[in-house]
PDB file of N, CA and C in Angstrom:
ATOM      1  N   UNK A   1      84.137  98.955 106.916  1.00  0.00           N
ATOM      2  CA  UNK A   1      85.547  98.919 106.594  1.00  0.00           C
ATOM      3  C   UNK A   1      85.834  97.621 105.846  1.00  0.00           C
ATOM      4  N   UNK A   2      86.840  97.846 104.811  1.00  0.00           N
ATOM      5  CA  UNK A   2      86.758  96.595 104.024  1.00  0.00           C
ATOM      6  C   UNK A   2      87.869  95.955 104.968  1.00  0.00           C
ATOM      7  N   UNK A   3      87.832  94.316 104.726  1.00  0.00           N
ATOM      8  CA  UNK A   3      88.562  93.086 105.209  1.00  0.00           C
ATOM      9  C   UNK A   3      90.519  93.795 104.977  1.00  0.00           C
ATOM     10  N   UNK A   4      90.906  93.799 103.907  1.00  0.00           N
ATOM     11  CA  UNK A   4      92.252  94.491 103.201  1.00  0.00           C
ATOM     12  C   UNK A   4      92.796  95.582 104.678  1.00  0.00           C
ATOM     13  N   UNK A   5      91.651  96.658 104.428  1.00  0.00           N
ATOM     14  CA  UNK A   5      91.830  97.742 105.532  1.00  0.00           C
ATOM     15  C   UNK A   5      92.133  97.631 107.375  1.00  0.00           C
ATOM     16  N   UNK A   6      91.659  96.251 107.663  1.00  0.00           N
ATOM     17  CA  UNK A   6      91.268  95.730 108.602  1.00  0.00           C
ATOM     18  C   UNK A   6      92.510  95.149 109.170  1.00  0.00           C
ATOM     19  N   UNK A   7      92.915  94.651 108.121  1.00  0.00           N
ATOM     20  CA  UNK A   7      93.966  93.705 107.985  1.00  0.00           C
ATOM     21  C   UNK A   7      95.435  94.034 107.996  1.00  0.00           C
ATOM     22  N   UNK A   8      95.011  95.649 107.342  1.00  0.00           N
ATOM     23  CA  UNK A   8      96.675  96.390 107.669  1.00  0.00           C
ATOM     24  C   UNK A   8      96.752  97.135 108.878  1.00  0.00           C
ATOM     25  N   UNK A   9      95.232  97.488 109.422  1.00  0.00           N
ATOM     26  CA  UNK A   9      95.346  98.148 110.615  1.00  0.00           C
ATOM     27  C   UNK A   9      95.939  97.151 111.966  1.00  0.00           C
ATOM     28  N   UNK A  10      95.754  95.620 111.606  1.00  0.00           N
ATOM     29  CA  UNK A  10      96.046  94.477 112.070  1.00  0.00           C
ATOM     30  C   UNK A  10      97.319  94.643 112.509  1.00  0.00           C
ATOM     31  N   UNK A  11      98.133  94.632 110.979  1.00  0.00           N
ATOM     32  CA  UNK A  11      99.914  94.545 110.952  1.00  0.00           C
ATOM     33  C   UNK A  11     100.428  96.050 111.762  1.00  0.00           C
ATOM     34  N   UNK A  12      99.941  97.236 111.126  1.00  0.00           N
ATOM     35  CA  UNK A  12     100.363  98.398 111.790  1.00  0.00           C
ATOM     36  C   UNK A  12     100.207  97.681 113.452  1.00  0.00           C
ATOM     37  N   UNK A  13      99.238  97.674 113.631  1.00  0.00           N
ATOM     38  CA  UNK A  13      99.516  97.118 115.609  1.00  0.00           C
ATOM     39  C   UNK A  13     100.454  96.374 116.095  1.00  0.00           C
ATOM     40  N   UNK A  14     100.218  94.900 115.132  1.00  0.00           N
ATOM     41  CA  UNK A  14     101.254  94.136 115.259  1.00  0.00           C
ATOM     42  C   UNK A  14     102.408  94.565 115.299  1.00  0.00           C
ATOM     43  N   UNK A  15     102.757  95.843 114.306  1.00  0.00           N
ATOM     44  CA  UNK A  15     104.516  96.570 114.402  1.00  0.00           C
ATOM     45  C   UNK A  15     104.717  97.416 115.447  1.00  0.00           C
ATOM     46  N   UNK A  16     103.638  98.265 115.931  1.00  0.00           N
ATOM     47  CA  UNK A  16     104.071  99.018 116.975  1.00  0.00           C
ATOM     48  C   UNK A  16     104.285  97.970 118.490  1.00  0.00           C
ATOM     49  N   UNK A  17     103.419  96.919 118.589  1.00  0.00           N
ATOM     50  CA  UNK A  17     103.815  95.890 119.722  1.00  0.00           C
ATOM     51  C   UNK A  17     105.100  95.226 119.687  1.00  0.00           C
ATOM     52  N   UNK A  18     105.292  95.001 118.523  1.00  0.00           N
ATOM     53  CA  UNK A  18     106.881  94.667 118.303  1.00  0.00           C
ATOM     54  C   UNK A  18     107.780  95.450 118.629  1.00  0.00           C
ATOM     55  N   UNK A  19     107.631  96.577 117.994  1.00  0.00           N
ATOM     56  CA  UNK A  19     108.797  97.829 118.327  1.00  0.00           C
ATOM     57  C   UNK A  19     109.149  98.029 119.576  1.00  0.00           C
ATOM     58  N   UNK A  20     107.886  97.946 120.636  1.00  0.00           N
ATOM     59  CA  UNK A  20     107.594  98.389 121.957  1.00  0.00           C
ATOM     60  C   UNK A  20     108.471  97.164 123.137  1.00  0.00           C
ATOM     61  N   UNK A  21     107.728  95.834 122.775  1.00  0.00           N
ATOM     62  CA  UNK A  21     108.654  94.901 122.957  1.00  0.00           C
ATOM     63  C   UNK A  21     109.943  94.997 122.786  1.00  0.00           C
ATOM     64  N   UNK A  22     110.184  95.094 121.436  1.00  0.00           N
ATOM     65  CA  UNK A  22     111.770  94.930 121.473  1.00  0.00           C
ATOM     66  C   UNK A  22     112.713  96.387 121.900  1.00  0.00           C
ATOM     67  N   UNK A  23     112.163  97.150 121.829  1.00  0.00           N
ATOM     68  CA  UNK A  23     112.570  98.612 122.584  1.00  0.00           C
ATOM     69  C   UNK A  23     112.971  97.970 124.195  1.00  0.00           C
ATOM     70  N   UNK A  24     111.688  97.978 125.151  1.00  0.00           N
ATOM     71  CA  UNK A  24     111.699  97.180 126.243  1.00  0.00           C
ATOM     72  C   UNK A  24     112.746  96.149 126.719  1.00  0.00           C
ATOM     73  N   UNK A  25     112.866  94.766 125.930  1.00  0.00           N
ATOM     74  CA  UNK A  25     114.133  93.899 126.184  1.00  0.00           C
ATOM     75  C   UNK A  25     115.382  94.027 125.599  1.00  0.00           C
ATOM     76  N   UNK A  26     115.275  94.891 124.718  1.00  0.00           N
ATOM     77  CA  UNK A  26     116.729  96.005 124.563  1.00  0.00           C
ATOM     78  C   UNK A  26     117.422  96.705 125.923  1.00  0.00           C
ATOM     79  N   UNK A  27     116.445  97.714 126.441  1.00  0.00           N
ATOM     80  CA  UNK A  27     116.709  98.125 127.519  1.00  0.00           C
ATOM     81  C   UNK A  27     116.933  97.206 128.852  1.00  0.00           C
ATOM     82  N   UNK A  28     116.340  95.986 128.892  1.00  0.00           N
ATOM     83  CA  UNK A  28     116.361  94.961 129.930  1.00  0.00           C
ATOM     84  C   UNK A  28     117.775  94.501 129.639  1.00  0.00           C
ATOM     85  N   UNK A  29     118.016  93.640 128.533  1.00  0.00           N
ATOM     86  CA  UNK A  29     118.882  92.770 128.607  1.00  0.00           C
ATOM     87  C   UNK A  29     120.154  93.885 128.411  1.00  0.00           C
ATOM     88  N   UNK A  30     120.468  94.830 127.825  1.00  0.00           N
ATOM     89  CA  UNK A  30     121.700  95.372 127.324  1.00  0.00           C
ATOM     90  C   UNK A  30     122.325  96.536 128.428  1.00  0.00           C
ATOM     91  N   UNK A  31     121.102  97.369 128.960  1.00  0.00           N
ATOM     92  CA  UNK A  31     121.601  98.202 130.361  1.00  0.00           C
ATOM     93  C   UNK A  31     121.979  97.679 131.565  1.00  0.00           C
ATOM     94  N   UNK A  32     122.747  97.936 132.223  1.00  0.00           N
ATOM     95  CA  UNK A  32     123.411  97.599 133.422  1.00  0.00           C
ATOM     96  C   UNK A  32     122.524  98.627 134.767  1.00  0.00           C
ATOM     97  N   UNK A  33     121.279  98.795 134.824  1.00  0.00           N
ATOM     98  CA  UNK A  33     120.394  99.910 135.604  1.00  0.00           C
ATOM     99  C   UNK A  33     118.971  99.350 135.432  1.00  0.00           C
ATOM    100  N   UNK A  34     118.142 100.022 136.231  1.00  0.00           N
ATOM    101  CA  UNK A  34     116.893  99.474 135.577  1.00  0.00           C
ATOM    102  C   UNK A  34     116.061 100.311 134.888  1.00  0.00           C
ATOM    103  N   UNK A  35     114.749  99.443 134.447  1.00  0.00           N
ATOM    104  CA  UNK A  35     114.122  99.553 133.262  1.00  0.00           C
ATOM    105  C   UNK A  35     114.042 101.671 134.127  1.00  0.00           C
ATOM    106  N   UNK A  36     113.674 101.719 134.877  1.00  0.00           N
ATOM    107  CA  UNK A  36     113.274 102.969 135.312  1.00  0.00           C
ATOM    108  C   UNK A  36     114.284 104.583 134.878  1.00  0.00           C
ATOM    109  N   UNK A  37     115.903 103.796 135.525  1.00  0.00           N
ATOM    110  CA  UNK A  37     116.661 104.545 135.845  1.00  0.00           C
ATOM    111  C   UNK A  37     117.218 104.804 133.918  1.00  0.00           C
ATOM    112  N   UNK A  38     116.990 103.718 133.169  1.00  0.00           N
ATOM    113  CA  UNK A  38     117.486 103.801 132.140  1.00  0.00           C
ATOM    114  C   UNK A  38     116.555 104.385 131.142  1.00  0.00           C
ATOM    115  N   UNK A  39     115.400 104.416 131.367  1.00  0.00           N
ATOM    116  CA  UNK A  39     114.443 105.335 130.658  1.00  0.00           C
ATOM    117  C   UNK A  39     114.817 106.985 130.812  1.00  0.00           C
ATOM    118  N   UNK A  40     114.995 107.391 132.368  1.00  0.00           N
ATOM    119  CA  UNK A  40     115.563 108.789 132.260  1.00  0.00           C
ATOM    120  C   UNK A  40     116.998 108.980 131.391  1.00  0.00           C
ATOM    121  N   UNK A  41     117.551 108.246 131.374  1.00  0.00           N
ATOM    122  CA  UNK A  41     118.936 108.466 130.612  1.00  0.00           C
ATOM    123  C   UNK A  41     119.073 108.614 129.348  1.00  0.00           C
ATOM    124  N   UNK A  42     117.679 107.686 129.226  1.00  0.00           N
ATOM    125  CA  UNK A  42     117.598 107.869 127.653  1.00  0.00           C
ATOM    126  C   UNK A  42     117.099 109.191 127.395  1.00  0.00           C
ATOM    127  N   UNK A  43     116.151 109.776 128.290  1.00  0.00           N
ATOM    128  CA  UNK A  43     115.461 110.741 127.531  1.00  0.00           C
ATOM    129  C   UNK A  43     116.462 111.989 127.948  1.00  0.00           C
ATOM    130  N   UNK A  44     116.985 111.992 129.044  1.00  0.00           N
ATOM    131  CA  UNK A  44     118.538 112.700 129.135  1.00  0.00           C
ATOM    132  C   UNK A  44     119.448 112.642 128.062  1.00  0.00           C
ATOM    133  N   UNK A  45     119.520 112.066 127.886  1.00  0.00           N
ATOM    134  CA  UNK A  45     120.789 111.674 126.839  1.00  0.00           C
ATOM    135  C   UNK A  45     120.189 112.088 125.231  1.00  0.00           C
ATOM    136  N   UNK A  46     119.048 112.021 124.858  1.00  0.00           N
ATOM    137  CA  UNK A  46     118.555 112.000 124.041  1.00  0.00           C
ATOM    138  C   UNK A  46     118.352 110.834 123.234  1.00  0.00           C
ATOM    139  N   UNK A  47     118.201 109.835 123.396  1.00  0.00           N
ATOM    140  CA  UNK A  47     118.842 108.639 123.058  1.00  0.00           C
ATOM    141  C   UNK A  47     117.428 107.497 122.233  1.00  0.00           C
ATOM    142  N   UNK A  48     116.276 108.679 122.225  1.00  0.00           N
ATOM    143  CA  UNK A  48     115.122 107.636 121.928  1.00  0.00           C
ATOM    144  C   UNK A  48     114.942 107.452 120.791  1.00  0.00           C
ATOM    145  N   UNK A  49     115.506 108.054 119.550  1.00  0.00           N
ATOM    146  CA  UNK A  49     115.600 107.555 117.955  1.00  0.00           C
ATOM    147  C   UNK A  49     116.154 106.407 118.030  1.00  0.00           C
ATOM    148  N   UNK A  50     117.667 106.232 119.212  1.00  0.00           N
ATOM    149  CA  UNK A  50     118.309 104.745 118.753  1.00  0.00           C
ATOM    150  C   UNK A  50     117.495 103.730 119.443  1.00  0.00           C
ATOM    151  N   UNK A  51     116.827 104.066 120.303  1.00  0.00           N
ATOM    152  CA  UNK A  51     116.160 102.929 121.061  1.00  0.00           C
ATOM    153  C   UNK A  51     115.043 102.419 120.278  1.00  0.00           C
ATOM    154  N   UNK A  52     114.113 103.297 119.378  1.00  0.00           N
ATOM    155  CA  UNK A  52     113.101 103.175 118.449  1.00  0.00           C
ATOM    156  C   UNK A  52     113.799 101.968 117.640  1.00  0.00           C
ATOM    157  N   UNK A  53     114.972 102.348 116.931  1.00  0.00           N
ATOM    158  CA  UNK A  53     115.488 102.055 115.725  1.00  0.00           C
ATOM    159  C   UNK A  53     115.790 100.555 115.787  1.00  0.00           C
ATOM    160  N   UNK A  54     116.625 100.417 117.336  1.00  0.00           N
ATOM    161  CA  UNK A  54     116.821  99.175 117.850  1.00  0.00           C
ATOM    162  C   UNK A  54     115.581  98.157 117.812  1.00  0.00           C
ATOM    163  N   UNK A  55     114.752  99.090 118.988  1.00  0.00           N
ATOM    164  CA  UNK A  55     113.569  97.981 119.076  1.00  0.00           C
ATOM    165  C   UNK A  55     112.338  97.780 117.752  1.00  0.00           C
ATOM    166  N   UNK A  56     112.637  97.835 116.261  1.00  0.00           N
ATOM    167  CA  UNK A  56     112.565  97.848 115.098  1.00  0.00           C
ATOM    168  C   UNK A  56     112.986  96.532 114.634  1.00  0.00           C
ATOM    169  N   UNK A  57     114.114  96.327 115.175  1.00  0.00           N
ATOM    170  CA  UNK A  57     114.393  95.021 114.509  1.00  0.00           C
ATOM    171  C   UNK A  57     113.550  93.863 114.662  1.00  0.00           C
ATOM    172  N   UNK A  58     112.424  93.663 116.063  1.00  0.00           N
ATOM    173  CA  UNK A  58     111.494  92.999 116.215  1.00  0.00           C
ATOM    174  C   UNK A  58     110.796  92.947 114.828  1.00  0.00           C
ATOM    175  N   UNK A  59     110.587  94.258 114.417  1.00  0.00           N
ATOM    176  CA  UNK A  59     109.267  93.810 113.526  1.00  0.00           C
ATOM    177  C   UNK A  59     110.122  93.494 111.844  1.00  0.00           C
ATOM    178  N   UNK A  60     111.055  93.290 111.940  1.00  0.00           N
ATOM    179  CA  UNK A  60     111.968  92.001 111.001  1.00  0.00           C
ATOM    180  C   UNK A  60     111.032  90.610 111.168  1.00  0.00           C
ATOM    181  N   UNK A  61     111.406  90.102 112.603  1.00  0.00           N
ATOM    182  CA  UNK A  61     110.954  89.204 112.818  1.00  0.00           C
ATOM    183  C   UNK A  61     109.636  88.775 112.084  1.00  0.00           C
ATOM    184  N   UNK A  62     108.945  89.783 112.679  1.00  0.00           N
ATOM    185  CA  UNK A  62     107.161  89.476 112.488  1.00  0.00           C
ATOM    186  C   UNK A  62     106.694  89.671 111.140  1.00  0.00           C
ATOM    187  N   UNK A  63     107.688  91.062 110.753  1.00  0.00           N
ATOM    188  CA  UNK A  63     106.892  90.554 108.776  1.00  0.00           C
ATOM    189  C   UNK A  63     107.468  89.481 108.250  1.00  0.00           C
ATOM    190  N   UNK A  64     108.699  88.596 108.463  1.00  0.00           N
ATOM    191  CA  UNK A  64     109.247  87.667 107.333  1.00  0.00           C
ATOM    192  C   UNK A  64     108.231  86.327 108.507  1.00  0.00           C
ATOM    193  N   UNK A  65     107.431  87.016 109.683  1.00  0.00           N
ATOM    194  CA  UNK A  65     106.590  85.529 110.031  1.00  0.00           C
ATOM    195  C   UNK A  65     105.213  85.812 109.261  1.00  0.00           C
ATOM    196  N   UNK A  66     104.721  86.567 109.109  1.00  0.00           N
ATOM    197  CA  UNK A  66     103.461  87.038 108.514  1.00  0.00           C
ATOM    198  C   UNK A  66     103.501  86.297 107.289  1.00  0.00           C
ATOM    199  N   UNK A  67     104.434  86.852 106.424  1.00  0.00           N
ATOM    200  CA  UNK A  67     104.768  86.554 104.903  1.00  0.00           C
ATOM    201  C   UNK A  67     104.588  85.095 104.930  1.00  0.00           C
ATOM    202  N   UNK A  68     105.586  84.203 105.709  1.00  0.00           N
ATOM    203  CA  UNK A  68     105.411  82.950 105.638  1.00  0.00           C
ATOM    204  C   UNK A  68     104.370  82.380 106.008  1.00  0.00           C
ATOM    205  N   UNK A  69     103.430  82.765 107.092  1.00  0.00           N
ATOM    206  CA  UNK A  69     102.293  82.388 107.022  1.00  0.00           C
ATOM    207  C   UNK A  69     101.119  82.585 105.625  1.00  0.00           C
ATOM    208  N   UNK A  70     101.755  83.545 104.843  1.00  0.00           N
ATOM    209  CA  UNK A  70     101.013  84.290 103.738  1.00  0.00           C
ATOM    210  C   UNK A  70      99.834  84.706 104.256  1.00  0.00           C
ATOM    211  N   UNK A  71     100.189  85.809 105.085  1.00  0.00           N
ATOM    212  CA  UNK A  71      99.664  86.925 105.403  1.00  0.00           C
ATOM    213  C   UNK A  71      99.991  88.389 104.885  1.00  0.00           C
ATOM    214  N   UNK A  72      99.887  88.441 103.790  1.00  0.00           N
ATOM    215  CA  UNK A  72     100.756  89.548 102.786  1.00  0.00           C
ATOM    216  C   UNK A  72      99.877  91.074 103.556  1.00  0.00           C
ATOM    217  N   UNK A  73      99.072  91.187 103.415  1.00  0.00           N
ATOM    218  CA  UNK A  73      98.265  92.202 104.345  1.00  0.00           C
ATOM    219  C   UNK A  73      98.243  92.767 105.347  1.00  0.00           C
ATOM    220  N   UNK A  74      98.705  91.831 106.569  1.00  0.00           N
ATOM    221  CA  UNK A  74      99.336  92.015 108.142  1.00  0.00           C
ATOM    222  C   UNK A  74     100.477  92.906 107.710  1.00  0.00           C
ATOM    223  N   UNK A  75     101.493  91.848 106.557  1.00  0.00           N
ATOM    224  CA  UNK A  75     102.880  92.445 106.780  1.00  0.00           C
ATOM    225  C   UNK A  75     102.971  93.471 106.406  1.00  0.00           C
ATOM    226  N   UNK A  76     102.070  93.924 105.297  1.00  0.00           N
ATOM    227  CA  UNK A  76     102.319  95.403 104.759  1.00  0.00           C
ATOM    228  C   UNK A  76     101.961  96.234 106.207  1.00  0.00           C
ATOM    229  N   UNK A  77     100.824  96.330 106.775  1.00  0.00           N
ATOM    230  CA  UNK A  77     100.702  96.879 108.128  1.00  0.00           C
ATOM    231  C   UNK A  77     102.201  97.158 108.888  1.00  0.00           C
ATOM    232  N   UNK A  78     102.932  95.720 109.038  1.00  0.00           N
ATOM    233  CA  UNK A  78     104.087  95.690 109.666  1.00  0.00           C
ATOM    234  C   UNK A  78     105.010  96.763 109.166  1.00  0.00           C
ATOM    235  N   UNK A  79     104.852  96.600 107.683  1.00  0.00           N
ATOM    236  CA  UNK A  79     106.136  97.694 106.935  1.00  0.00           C
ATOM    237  C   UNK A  79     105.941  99.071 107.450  1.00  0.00           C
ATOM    238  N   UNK A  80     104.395  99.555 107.020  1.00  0.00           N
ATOM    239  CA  UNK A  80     104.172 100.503 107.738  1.00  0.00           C
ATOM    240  C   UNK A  80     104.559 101.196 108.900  1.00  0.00           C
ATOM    241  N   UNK A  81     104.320 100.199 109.800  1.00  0.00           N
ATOM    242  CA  UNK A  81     104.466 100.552 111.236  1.00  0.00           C
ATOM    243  C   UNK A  81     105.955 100.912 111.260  1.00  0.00           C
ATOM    244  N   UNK A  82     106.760 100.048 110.377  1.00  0.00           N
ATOM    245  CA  UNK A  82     108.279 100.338 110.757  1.00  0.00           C
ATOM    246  C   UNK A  82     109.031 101.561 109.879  1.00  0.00           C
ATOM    247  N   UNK A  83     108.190 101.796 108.845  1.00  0.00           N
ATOM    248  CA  UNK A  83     108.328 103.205 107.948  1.00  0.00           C
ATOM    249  C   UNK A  83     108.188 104.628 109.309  1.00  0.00           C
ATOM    250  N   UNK A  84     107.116 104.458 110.267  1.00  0.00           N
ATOM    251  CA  UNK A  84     106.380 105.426 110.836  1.00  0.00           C
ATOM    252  C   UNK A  84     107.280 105.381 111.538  1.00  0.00           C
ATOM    253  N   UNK A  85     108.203 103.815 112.655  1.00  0.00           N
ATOM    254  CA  UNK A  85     109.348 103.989 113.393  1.00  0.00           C
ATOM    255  C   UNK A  85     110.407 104.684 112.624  1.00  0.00           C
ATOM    256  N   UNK A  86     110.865 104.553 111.589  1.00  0.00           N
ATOM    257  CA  UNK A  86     111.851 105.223 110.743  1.00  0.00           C
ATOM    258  C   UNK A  86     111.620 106.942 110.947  1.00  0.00           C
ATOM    259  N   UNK A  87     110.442 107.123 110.375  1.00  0.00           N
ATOM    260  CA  UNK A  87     110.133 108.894 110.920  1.00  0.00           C
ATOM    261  C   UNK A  87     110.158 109.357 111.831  1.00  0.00           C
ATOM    262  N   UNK A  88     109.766 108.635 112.966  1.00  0.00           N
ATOM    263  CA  UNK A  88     109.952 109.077 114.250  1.00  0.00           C
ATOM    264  C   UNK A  88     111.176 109.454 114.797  1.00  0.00           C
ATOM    265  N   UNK A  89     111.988 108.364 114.074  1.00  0.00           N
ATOM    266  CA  UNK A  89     114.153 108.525 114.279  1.00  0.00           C
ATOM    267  C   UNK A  89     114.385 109.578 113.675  1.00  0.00           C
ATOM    268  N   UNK A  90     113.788 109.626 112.347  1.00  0.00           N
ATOM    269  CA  UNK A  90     114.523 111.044 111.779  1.00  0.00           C
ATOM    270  C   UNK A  90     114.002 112.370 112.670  1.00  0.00           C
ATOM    271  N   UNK A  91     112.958 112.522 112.781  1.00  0.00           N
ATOM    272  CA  UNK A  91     112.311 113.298 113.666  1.00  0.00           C
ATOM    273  C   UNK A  91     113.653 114.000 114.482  1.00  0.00           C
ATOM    274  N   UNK A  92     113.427 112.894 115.858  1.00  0.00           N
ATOM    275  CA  UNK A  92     114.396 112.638 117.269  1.00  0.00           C
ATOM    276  C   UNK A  92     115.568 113.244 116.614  1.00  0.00           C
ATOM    277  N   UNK A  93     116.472 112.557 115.538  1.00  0.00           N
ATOM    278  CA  UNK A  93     117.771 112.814 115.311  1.00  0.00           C
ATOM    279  C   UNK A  93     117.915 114.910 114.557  1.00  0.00           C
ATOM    280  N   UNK A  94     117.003 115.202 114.616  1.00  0.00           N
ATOM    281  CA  UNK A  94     117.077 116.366 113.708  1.00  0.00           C
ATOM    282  C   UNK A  94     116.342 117.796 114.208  1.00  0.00           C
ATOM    283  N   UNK A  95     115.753 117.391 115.628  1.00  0.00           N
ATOM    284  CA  UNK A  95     114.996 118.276 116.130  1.00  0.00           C
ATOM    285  C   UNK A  95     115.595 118.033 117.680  1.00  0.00           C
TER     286      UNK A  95
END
């Protein structure tokens, strides 16, 4: 596998750990229930495109840190990962 390839499979991870994270302390800090009781509600409610979408904004963070490190390679990974969160919302919102 070339270094390039390696390197976006890098960032793609890096974005889904982000997403996951910030999905996670979304639900921590902003629900009034816990992490448990508010996971069923979500999936009751239908509610997991906005929670995706939310915990997305993490990987803001991590590509404009990549970039500045000039890690142009990671971040494309990152974009990725947050293109694939984007599909997943449309998905949720339409099915």
């Amino acid at each position: 596998m070339q270094k390039s390839h390696k390197e976006i499979f890098i960032g793609i991870g890096i974005g889904i750990v982000a997403n996951l994270i910030g999905s996670y302390l979304y639900i921590y800090f902003f629900s009034k229930y816990s992490v448990d009781s508010t996971w069923d509600l979500i999936i009751k409610e239908d509610l997991l495109g906005s929670i995706i979408a939310l915990g997305a904004i993490l990987n803001l963070i991590a590509f404009f840190l990549l970039l500045k490190k000039n890690q142009v390679t990671r971040a494309r990974g990152v974009l990725i990962a947050t293109l694939g969160a984007a599909i997943l919302v449309l998905i949720s919102k339409f099915l």
